[in-house]
N, C-alpha and C. Protein backbone atom coordinates (compact mmCIF):
# COMPACT_ATOMS: atom_id res chain seq x y z
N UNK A 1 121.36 90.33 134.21
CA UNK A 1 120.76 89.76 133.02
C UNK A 1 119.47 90.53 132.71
N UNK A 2 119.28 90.68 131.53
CA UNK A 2 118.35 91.65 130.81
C UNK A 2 117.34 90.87 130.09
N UNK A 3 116.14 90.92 129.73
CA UNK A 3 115.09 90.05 129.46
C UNK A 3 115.38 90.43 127.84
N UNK A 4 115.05 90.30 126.74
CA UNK A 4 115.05 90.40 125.09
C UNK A 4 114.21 91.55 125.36
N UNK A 5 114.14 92.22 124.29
CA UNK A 5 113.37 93.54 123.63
C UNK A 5 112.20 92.78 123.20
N UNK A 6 111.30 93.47 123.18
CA UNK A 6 109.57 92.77 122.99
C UNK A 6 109.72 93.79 121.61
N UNK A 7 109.47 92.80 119.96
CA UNK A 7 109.76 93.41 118.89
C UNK A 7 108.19 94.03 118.69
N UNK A 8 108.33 95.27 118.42
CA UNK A 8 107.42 96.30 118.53
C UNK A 8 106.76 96.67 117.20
N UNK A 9 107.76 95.93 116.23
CA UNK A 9 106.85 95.77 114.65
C UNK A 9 106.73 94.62 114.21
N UNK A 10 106.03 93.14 115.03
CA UNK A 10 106.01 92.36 114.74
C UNK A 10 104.47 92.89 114.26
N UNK A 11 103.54 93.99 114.66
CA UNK A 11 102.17 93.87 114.23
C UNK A 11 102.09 94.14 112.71
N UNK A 12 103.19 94.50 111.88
CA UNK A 12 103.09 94.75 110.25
C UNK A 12 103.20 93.50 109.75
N UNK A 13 101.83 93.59 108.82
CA UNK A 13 101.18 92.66 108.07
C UNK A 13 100.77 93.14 106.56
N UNK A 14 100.76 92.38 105.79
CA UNK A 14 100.33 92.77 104.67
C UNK A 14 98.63 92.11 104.15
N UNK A 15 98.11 93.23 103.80
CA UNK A 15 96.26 93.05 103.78
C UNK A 15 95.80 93.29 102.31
N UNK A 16 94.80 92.51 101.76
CA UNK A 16 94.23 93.08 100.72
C UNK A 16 93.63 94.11 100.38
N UNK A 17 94.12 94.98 99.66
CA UNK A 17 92.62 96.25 99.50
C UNK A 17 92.40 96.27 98.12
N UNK A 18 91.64 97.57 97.78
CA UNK A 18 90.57 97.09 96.62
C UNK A 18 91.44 97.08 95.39
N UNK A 19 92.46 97.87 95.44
CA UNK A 19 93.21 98.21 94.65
C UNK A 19 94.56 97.62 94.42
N UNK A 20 94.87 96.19 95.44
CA UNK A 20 96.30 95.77 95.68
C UNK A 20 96.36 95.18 97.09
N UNK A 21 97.39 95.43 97.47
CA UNK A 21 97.21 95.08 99.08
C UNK A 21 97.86 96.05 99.75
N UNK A 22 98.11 96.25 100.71
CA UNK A 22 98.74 97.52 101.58
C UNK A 22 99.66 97.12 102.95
N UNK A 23 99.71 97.67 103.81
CA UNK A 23 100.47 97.61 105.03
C UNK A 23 100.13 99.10 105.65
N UNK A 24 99.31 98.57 107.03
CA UNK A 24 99.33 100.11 108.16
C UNK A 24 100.23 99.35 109.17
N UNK A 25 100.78 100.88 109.66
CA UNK A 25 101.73 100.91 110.13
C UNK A 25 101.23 102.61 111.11
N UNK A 26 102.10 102.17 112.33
CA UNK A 26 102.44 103.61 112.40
C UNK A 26 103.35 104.50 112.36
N UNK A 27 103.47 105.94 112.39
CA UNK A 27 103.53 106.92 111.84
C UNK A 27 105.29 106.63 112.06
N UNK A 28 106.04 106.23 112.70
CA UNK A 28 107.63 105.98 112.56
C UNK A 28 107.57 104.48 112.07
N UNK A 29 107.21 103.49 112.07
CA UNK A 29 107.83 102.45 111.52
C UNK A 29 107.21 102.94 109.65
N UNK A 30 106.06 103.53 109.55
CA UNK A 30 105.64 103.62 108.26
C UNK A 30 106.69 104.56 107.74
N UNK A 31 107.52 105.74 108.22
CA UNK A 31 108.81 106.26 107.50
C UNK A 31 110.02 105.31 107.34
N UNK A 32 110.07 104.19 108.41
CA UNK A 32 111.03 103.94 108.40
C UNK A 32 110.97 102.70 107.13
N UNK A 33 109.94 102.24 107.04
CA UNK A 33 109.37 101.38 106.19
C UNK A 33 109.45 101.56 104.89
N UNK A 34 108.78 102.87 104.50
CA UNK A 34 108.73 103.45 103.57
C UNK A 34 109.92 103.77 102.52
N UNK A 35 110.93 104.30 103.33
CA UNK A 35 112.39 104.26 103.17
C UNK A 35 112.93 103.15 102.77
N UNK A 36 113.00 101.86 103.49
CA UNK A 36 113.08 100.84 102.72
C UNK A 36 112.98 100.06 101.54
N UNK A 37 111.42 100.19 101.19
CA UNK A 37 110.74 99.88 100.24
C UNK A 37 111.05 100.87 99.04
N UNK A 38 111.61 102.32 99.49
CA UNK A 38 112.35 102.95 97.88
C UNK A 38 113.79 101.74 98.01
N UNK A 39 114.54 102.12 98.82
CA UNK A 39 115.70 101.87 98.46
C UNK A 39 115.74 100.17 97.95
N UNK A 40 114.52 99.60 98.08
CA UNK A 40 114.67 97.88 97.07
C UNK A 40 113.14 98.16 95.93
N UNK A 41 113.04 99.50 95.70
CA UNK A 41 112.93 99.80 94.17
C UNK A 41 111.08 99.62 94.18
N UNK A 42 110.50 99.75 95.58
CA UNK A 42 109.16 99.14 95.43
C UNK A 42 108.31 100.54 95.53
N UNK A 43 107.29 101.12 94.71
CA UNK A 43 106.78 102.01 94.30
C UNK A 43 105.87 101.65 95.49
N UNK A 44 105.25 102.90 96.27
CA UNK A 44 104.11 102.84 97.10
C UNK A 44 103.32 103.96 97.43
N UNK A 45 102.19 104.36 97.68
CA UNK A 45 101.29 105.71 98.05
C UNK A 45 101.57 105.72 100.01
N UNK A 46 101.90 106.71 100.42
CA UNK A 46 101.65 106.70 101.92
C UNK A 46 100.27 107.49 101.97
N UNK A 47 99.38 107.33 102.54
CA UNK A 47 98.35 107.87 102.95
C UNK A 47 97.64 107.75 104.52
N UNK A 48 97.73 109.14 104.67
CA UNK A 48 97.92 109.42 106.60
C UNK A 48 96.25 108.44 106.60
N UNK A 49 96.25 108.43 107.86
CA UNK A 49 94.69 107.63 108.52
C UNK A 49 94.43 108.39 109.76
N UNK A 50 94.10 109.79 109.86
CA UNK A 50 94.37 110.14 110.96
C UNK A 50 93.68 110.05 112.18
N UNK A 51 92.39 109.45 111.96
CA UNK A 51 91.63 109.23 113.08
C UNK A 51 91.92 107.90 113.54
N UNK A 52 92.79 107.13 113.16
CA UNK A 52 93.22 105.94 113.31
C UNK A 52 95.01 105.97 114.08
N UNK A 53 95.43 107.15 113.53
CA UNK A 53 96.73 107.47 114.04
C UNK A 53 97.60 106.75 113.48
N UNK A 54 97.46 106.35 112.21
CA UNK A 54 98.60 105.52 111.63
C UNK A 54 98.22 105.82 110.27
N UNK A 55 99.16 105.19 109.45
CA UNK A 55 99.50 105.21 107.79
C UNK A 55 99.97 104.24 107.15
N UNK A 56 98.42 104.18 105.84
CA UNK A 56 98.66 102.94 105.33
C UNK A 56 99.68 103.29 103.79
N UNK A 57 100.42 102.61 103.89
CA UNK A 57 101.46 102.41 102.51
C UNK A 57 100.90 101.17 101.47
N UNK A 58 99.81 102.11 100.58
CA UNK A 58 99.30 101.41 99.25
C UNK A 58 100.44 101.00 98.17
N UNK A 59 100.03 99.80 97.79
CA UNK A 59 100.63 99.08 96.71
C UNK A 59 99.76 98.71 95.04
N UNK A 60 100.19 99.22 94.14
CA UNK A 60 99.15 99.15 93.38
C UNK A 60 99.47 97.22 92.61
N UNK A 61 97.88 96.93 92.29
CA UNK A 61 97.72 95.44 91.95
C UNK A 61 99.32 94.89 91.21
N UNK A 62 99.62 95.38 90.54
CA UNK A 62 100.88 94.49 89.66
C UNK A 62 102.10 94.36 90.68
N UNK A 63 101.96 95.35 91.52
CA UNK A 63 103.30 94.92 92.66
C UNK A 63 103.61 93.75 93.02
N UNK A 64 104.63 93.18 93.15
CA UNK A 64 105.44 91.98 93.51
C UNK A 64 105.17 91.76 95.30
N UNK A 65 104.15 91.13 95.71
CA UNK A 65 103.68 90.63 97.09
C UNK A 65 104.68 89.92 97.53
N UNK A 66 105.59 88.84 96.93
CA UNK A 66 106.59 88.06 97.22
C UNK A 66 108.27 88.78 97.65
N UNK A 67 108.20 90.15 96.90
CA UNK A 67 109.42 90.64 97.39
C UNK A 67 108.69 92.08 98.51
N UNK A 68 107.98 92.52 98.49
CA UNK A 68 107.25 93.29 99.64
C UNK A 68 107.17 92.75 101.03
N UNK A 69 106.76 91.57 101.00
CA UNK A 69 106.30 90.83 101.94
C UNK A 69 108.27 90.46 102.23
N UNK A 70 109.11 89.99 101.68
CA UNK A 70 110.15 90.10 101.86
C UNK A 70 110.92 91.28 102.67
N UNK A 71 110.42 92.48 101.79
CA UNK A 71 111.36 93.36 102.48
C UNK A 71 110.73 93.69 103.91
N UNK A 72 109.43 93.34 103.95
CA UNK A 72 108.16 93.63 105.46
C UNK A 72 109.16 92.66 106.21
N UNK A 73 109.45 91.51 106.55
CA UNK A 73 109.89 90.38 107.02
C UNK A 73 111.51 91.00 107.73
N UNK A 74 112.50 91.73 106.81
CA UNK A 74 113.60 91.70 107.08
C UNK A 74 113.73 93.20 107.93
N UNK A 75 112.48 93.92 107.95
CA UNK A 75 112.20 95.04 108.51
C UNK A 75 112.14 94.58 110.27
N UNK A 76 110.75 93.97 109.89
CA UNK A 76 110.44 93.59 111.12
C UNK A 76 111.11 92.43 112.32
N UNK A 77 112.01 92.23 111.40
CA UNK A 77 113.22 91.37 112.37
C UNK A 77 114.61 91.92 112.41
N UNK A 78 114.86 93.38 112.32
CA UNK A 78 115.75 94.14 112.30
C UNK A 78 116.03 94.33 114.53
N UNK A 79 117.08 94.24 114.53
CA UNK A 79 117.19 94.13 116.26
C UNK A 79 117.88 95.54 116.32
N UNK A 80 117.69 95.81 117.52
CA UNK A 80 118.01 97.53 118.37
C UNK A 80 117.34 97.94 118.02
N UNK A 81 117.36 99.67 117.88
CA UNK A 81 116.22 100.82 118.42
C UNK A 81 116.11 101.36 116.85
């Protein structure tokens, strides 16, 4: 018997910034993320953070928080590798 996988992108959250709200991530869940968010039609800026080692994916103010935060949700409860 094998213990569950400890989900490793439960830390993506969605935050306010000045311009909208955003999501950091790092540098593979933010591609893999990113990818997502084209293919359900959601426009976003990736911008590296490199002294931070991760990348935040900007959303500009009129974006839909309710289907973002959606597609963040079905990301981050995606099971296997």
């Amino acid at each position: 018997m094998s213990l569950p996988r400890r989900n490793d992108r439960a830390y993506l959250e969605i935050t306010k910034s000045a311009n909208g709200v955003s999501i950091a991530a790092k540098h593979k869940h933010a591609t893999d993320l990113s990818a997502l968010l084209i293919r359900h039609g959601i426009a976003h800026v990736r911008q590296e953070d490199i002294a931070a080692e991760s990348v935040h994916l900007r959303f500009v103010t009129d974006s839909d928080r309710a289907k973002i935060a959606e597609v963040l949700e079905s990301y981050k409860n995606i099971t296997g590798s």
